[in-house]
N, C-alpha and C. Protein backbone atom coordinates (compact mmCIF):
# COMPACT_ATOMS: atom_id res chain seq x y z
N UNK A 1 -15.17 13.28 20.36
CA UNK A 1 -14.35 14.30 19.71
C UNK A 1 -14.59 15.64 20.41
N UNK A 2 -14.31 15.16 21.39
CA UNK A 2 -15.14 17.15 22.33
C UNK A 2 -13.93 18.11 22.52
N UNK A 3 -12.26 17.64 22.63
CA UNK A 3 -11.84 18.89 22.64
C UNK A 3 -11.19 19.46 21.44
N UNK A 4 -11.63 18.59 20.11
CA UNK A 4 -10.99 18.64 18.39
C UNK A 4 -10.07 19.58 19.09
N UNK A 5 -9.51 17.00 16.23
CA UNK A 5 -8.91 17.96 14.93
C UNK A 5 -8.75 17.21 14.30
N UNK A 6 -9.89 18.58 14.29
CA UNK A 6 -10.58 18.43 13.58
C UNK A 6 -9.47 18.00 13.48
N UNK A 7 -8.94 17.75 12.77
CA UNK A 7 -7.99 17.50 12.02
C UNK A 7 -7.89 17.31 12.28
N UNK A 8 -9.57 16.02 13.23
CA UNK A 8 -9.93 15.38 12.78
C UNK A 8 -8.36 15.74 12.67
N UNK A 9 -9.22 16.12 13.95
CA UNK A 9 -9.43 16.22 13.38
C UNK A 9 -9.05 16.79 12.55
N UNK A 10 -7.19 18.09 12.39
CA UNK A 10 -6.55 19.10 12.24
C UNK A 10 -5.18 18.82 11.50
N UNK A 11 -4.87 18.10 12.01
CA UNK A 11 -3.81 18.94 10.65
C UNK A 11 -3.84 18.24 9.13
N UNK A 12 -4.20 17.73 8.77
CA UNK A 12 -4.12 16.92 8.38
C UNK A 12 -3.85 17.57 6.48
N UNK A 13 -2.30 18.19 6.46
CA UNK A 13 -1.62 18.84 5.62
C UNK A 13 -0.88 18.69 4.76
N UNK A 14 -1.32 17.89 3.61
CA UNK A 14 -0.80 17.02 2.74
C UNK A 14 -0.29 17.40 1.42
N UNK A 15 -1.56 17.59 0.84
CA UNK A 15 -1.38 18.27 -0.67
C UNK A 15 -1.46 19.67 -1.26
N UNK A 16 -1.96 20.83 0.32
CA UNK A 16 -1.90 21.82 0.60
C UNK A 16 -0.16 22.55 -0.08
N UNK A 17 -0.23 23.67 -0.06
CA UNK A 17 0.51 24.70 -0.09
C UNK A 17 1.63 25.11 1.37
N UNK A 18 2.26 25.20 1.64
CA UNK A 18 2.72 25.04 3.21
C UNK A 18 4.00 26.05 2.81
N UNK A 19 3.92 27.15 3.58
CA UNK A 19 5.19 28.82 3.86
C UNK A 19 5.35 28.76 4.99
N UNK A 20 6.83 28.88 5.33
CA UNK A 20 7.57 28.88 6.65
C UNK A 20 8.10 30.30 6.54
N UNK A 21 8.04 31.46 7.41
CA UNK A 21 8.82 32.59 7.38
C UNK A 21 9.76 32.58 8.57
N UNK A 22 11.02 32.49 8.89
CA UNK A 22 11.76 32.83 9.61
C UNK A 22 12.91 33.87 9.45
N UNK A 23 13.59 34.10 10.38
CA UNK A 23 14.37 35.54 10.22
C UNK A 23 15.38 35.28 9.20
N UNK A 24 15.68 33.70 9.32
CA UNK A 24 16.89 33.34 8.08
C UNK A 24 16.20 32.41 6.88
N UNK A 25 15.17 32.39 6.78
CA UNK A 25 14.59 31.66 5.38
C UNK A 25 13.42 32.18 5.60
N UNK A 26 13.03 33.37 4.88
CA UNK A 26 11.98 34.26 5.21
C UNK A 26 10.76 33.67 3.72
N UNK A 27 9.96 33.58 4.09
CA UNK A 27 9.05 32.76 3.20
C UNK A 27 9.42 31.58 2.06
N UNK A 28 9.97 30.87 2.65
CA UNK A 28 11.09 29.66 2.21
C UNK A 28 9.68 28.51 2.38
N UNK A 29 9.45 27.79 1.10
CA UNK A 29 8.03 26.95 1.15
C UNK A 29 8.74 25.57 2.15
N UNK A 30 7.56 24.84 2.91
CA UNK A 30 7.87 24.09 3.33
C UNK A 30 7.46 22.56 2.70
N UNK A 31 8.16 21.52 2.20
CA UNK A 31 7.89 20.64 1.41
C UNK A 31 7.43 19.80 2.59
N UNK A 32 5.98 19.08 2.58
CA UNK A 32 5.58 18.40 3.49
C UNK A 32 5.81 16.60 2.60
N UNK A 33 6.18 16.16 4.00
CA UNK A 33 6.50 14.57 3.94
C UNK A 33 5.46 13.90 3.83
N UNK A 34 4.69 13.51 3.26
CA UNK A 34 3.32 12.30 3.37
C UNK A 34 4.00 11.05 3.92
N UNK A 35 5.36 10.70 3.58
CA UNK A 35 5.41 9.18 4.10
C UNK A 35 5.38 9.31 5.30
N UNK A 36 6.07 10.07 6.46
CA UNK A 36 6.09 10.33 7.67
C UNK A 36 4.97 11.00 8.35
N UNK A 37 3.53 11.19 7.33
CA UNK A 37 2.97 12.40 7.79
C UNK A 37 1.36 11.54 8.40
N UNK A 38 0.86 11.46 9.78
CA UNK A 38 -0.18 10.88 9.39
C UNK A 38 -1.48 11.40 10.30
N UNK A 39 -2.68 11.40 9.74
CA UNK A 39 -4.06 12.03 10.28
C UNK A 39 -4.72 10.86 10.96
N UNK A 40 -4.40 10.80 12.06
CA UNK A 40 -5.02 9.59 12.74
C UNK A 40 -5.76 9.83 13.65
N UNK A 41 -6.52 8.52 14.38
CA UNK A 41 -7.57 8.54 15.41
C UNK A 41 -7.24 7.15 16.20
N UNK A 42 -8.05 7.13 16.76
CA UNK A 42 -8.83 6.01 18.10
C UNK A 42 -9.88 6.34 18.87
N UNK A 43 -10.39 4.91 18.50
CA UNK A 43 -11.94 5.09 19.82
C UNK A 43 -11.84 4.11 20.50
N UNK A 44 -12.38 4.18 21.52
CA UNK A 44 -12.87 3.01 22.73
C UNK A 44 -14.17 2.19 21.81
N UNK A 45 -13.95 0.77 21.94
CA UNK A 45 -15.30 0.15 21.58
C UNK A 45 -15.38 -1.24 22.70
N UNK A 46 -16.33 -1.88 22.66
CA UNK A 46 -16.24 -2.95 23.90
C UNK A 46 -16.03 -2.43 24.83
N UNK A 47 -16.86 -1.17 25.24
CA UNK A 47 -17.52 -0.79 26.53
C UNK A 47 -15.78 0.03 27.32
N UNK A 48 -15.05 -0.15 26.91
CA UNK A 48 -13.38 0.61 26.54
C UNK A 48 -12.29 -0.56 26.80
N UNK A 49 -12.98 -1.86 26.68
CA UNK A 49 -12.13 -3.01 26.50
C UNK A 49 -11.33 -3.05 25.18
N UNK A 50 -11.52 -2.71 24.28
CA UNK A 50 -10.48 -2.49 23.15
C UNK A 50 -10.38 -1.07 22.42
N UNK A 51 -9.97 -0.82 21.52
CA UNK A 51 -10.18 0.56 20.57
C UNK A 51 -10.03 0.25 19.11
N UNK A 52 -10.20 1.37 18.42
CA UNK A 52 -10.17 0.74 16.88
C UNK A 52 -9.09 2.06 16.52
N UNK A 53 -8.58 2.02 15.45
CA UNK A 53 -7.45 2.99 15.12
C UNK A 53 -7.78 3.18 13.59
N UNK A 54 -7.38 4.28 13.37
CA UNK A 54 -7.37 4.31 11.62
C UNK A 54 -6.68 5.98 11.31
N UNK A 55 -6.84 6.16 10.26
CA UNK A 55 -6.33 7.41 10.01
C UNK A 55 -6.92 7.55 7.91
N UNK A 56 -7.30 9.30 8.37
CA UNK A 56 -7.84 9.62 7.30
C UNK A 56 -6.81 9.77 5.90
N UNK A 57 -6.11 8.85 5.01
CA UNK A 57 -5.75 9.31 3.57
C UNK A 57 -5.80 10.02 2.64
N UNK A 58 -6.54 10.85 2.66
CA UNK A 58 -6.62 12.01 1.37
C UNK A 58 -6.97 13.32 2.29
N UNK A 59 -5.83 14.28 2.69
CA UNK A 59 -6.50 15.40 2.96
C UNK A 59 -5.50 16.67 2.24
N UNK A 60 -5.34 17.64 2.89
CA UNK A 60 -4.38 18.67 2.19
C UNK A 60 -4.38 20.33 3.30
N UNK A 61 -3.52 20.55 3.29
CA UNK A 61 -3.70 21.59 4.33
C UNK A 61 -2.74 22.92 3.46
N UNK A 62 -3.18 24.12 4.12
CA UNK A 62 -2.70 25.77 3.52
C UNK A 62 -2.17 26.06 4.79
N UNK A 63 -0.60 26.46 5.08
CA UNK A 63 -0.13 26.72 5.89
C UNK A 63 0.74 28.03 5.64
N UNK A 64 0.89 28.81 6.42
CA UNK A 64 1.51 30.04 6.69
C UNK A 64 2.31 30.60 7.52
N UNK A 65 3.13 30.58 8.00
CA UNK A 65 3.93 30.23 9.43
C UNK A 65 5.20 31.05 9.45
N UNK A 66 4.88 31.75 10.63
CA UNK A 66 5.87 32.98 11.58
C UNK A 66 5.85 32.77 12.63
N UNK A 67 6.81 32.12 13.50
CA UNK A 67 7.08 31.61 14.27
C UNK A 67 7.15 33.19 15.83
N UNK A 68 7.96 33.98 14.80
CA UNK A 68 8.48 35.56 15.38
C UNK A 68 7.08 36.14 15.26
N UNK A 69 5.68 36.10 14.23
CA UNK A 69 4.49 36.87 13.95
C UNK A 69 3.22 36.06 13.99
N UNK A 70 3.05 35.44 14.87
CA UNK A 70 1.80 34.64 14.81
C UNK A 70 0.30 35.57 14.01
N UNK A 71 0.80 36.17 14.40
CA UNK A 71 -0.68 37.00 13.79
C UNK A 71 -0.47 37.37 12.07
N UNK A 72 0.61 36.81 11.31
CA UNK A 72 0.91 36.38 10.12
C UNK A 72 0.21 34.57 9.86
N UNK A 73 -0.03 34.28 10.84
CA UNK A 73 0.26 32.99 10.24
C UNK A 73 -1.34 32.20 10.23
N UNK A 74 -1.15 31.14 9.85
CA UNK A 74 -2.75 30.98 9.67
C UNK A 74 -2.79 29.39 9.20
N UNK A 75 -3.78 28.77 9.36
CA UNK A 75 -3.81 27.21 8.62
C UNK A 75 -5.48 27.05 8.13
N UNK A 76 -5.62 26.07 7.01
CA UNK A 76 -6.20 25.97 6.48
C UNK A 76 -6.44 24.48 6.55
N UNK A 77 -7.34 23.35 7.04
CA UNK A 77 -7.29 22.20 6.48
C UNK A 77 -8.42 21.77 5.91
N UNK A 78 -8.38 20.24 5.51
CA UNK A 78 -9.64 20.19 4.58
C UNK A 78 -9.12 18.34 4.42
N UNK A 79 -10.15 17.67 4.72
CA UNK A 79 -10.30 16.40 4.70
C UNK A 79 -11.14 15.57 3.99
N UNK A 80 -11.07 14.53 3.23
CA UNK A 80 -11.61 13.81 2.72
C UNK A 80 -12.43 12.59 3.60
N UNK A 81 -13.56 13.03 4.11
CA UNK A 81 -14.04 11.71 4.77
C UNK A 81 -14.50 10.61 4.52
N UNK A 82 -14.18 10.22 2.63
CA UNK A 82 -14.08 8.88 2.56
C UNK A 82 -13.47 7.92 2.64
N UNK A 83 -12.07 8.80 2.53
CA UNK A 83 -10.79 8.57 2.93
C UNK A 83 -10.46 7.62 3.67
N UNK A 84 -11.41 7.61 4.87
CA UNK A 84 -11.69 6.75 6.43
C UNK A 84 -10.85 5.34 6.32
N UNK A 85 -9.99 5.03 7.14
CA UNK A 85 -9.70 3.44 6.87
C UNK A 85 -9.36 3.35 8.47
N UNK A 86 -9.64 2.07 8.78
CA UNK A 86 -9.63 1.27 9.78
C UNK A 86 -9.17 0.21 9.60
N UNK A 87 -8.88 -0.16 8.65
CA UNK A 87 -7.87 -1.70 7.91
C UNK A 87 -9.20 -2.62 8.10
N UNK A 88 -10.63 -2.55 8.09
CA UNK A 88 -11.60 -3.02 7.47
C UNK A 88 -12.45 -2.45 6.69
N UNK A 89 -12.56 -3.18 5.78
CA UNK A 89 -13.52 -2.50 4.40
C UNK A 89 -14.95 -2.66 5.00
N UNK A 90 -15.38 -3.27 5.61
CA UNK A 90 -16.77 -3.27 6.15
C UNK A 90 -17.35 -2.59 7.13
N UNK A 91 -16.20 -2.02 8.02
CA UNK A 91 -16.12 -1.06 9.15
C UNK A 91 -15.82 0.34 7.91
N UNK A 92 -15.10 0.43 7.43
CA UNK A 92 -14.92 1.25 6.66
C UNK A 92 -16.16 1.85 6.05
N UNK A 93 -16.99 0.72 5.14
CA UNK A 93 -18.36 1.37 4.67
C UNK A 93 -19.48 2.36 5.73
N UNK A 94 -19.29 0.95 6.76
CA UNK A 94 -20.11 1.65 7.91
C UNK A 94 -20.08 3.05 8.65
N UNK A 95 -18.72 3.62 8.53
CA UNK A 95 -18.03 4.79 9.21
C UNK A 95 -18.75 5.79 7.99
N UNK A 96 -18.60 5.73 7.11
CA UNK A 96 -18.61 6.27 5.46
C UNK A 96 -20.62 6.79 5.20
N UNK A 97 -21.01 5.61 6.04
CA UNK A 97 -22.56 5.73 5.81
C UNK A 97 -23.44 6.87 6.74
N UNK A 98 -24.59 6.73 6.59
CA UNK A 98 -25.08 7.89 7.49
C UNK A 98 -25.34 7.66 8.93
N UNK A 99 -25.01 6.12 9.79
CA UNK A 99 -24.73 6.41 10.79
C UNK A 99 -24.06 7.09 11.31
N UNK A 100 -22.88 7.25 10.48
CA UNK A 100 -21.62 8.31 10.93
C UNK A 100 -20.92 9.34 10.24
N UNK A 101 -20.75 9.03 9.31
CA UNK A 101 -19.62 10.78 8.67
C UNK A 101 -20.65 10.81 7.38
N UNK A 102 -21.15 10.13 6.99
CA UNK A 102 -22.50 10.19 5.72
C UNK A 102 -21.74 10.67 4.71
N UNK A 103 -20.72 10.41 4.21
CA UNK A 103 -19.96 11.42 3.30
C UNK A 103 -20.48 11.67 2.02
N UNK A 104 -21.89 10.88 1.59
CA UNK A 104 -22.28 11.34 0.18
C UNK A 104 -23.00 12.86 0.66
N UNK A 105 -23.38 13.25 1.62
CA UNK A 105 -24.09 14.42 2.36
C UNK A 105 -22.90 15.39 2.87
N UNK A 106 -22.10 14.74 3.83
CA UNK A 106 -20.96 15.88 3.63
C UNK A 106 -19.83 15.21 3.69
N UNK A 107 -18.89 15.58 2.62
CA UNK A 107 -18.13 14.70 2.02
C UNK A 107 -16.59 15.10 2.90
N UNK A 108 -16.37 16.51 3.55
CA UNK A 108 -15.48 17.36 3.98
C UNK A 108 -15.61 17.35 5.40
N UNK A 109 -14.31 17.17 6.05
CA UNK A 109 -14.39 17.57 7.55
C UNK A 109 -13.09 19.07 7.07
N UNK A 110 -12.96 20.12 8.46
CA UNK A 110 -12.32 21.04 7.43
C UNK A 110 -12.48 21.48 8.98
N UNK A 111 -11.08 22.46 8.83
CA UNK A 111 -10.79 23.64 10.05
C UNK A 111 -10.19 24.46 9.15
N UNK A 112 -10.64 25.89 9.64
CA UNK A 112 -9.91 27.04 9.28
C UNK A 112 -9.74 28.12 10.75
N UNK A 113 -8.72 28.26 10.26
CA UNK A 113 -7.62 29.18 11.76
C UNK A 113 -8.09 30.85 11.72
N UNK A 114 -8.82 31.62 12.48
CA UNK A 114 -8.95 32.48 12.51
C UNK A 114 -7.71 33.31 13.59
N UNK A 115 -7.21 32.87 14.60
CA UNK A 115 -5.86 33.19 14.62
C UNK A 115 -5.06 32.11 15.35
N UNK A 116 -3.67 32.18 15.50
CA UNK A 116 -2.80 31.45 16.27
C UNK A 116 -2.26 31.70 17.74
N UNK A 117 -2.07 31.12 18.51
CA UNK A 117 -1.45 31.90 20.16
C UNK A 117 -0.88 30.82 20.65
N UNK A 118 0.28 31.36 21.20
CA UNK A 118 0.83 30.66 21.93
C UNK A 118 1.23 31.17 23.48
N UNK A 119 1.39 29.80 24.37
CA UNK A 119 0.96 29.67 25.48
C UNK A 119 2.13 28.73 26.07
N UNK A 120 2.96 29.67 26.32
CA UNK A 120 4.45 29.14 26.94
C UNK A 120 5.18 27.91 25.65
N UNK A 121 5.30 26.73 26.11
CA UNK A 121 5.61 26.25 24.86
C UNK A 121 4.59 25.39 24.17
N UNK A 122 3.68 25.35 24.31
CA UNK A 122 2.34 24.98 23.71
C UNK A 122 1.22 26.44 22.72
N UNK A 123 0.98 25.89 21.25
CA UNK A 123 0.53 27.05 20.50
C UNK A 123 -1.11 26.16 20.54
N UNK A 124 -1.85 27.19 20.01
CA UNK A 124 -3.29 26.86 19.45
C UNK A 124 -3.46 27.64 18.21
N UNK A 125 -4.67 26.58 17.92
CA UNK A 125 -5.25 27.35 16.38
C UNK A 125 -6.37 27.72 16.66
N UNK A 126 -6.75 28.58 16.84
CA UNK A 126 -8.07 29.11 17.35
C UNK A 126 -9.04 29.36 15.85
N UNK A 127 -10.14 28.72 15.43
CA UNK A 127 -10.77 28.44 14.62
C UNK A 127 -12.38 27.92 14.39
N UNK A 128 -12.84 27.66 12.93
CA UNK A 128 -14.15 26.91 13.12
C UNK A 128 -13.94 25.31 12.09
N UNK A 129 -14.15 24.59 13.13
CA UNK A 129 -13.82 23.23 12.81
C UNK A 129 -14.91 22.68 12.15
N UNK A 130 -15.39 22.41 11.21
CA UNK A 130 -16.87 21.49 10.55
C UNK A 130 -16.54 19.56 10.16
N UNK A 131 -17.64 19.38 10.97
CA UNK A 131 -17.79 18.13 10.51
C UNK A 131 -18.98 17.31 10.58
N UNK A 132 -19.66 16.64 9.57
CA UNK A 132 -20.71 15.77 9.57
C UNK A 132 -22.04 17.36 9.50
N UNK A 133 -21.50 18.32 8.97
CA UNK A 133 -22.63 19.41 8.82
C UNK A 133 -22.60 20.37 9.95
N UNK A 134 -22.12 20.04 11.22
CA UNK A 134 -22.07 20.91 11.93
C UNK A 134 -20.94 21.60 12.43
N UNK A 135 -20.73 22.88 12.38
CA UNK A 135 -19.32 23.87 12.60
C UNK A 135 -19.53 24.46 14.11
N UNK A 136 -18.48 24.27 14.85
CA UNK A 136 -17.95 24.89 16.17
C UNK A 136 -16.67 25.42 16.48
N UNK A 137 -16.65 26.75 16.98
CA UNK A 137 -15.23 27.14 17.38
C UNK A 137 -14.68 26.64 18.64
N UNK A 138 -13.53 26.41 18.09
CA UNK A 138 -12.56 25.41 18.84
C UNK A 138 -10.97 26.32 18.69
N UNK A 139 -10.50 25.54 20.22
CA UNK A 139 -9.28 25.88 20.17
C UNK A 139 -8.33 24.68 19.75
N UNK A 140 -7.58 24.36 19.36
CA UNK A 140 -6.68 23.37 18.85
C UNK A 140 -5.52 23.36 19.04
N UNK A 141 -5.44 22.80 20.37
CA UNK A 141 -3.81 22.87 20.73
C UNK A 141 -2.54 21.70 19.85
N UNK A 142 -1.93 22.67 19.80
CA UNK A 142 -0.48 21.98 18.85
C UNK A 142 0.97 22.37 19.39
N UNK A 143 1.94 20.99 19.26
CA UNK A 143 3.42 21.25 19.26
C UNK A 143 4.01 21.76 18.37
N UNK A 144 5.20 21.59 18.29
CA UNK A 144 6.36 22.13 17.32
C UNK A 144 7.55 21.32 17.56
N UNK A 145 8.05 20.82 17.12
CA UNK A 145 9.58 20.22 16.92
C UNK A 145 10.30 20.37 16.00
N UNK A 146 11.63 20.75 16.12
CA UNK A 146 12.50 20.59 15.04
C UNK A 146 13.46 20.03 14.78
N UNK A 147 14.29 19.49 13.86
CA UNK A 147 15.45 18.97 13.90
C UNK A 147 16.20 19.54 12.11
N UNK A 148 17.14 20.07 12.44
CA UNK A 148 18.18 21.02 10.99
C UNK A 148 18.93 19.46 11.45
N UNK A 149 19.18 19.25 9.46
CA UNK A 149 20.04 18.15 9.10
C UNK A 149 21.06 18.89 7.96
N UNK A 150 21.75 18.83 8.73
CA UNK A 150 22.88 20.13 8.06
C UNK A 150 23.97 19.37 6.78
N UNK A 151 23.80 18.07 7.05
CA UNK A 151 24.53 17.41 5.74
C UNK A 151 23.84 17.39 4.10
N UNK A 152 22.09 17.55 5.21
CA UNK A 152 21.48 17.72 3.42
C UNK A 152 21.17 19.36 3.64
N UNK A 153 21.48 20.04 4.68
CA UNK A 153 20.99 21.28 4.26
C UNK A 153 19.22 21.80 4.24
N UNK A 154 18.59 20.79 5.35
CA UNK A 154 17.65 20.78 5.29
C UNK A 154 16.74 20.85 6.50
N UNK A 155 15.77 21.36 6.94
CA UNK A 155 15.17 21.76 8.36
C UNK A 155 14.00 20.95 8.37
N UNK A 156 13.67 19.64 9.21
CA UNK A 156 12.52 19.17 9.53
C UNK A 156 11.94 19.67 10.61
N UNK A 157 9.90 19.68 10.14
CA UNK A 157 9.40 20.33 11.42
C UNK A 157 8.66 19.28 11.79
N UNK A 158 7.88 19.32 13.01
CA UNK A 158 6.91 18.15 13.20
C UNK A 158 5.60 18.82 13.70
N UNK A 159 4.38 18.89 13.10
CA UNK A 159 3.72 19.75 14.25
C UNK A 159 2.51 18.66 14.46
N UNK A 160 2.30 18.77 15.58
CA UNK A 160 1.68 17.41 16.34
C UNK A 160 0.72 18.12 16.95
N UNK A 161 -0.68 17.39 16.65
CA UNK A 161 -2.17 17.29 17.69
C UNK A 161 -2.22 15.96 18.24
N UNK A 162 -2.74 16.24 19.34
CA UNK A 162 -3.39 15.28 20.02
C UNK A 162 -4.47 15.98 20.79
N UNK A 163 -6.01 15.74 20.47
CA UNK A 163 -6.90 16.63 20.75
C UNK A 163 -7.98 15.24 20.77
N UNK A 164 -9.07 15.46 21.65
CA UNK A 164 -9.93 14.68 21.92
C UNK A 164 -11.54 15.58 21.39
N UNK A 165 -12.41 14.68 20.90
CA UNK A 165 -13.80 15.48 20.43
C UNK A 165 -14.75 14.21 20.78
N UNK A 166 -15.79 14.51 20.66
CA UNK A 166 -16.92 13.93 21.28
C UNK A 166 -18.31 13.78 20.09
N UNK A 167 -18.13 12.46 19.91
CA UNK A 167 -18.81 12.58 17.99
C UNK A 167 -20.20 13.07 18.61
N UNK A 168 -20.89 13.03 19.59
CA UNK A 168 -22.64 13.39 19.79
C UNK A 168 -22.18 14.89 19.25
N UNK A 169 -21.68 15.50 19.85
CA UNK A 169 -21.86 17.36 19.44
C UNK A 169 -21.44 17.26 18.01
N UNK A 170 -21.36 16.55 17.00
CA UNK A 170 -21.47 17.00 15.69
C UNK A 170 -22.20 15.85 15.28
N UNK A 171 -23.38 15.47 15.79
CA UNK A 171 -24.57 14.85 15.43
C UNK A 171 -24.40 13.25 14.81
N UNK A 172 -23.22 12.50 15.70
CA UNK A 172 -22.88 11.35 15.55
C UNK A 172 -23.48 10.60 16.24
N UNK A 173 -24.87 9.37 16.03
CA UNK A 173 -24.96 9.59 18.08
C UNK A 173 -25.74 8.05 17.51
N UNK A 174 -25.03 7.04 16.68
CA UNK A 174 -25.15 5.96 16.30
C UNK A 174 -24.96 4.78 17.63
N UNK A 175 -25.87 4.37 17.71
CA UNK A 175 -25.36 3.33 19.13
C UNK A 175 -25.47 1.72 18.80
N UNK A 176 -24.77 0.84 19.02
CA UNK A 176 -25.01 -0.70 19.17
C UNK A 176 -26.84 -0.75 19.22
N UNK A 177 -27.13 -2.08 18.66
CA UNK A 177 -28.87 -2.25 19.02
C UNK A 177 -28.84 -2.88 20.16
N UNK A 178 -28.00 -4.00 20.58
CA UNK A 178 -27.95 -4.58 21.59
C UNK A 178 -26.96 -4.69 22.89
N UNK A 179 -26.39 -3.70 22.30
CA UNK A 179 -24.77 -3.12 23.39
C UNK A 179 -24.54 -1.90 23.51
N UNK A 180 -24.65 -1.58 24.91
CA UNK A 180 -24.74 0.08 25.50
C UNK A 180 -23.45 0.39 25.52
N UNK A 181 -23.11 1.30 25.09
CA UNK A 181 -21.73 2.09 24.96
C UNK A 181 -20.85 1.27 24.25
N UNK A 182 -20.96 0.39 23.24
CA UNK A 182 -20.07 -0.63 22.18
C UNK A 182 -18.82 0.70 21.78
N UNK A 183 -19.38 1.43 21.49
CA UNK A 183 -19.00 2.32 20.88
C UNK A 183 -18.41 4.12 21.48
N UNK A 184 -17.40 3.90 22.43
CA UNK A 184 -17.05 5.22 22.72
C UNK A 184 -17.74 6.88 22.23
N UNK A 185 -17.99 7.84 22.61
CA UNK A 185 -17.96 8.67 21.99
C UNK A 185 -16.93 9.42 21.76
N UNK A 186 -16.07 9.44 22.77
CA UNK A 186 -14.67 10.42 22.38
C UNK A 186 -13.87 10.06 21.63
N UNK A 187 -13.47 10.11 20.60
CA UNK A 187 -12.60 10.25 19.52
C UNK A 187 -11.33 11.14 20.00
N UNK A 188 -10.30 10.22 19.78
CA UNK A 188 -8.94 10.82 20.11
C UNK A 188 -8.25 10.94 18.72
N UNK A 189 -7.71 12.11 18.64
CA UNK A 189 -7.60 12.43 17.42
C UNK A 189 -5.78 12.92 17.77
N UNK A 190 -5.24 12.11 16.47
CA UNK A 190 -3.54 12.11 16.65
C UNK A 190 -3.14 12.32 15.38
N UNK A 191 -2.39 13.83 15.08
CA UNK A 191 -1.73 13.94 13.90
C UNK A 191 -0.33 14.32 13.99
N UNK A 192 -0.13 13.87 13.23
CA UNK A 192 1.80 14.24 13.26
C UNK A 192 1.94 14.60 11.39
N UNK A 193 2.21 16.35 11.46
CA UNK A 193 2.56 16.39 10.18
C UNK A 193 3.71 17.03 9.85
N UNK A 194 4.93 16.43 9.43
CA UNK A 194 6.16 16.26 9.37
C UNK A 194 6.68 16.91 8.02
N UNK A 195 7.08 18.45 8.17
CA UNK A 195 7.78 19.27 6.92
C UNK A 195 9.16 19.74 6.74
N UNK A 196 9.72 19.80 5.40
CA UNK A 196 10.94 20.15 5.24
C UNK A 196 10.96 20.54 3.98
């Protein structure tokens, strides 16, 4: 997970609050999609002969958004790391335990945006990302897409991470007993969170 997003590791903006300001719907709330919306990952395991995939279920994000005023705008996320699913319940426990996210110890992975910038057509969230107890500032690069569906009168956004982190620097550093590198460290971290 070395270049988080967090949200883990990041966006991951669900049950949050979410404001869009533009010049023609000037603080007009943005209703976020959960069915379309998802906080996902992948790692390398089997030495990078396969990967495992999953995505975190319970998170919620505070969004604020001026597209024309970045320095208005701001994000907030906040994750549930028991949440964890991998479509095994036994991999699942294991992720959950204190080899890895320990969530009875810290139960929250979480970014907050100290400001936004953008960088031709690529933006960042410039912020402090926490997870597994330890917080680092990170930049968090993100897209934007849109598509206006003018029969319902309605503006979908998409804002997409794809950010890579490195679980040793937030004190993940669980290894196979009998297999060297079973287990990737970089965590590729893929969110797509989809509002209207």
């Amino acid at each position: 997970m070395k270049r988080l997003l967090p949200l883990l590791l990041i966006f991951a903006f669900a049950t949050g609050s979410v404001a869009q300001e533009t010049p023609e719907k000037e603080n007009k709330p943005i209703r976020i999609d959960r069915n379309h919306s998802t906080v996902g990952f992948n790692v390398p395991i089997v030495m990078g002969l396969s990967k495992v995939t999953g995505k975190f279920t319970d998170f919620s994000v505070d969004l604020i958004w001026d597209a024309s005023n970045l320095e208005a705008s701001s994000v907030r996320v906040t994750i549930q790391a028991a949440s964890i699913d991998t479509g095994i319940d036994g991999r699942n426990e294991h992720l959950r335990s204190d080899d890895f996210f320990d969530v009875e110890v810290h139960p929250e992975i979480s970014f907050v945006s100290s400001s936004i910038l953008r960088r031709g057509d690529e933006y960042f969230a410039q912020g402090v990302f926490t997870m597994h107890g330890v917080s680092k500032d990170i930049f968090l690069p993100f897209s934007i897409r849109s598509f206006q569906d003018a029969a319902n009168d309605s503006d979908w956004t998409a804002f997409t991470v794809d950010y890579t982190i490195d679980r040793t620097d937030y004190n993940m550093n669980w290894t196979h007993s009998s297999v060297d590198y079973f287990v990737g460290n970089n965590i590729q971290a893929d969110i797509v969170i989809i509002t209207r």
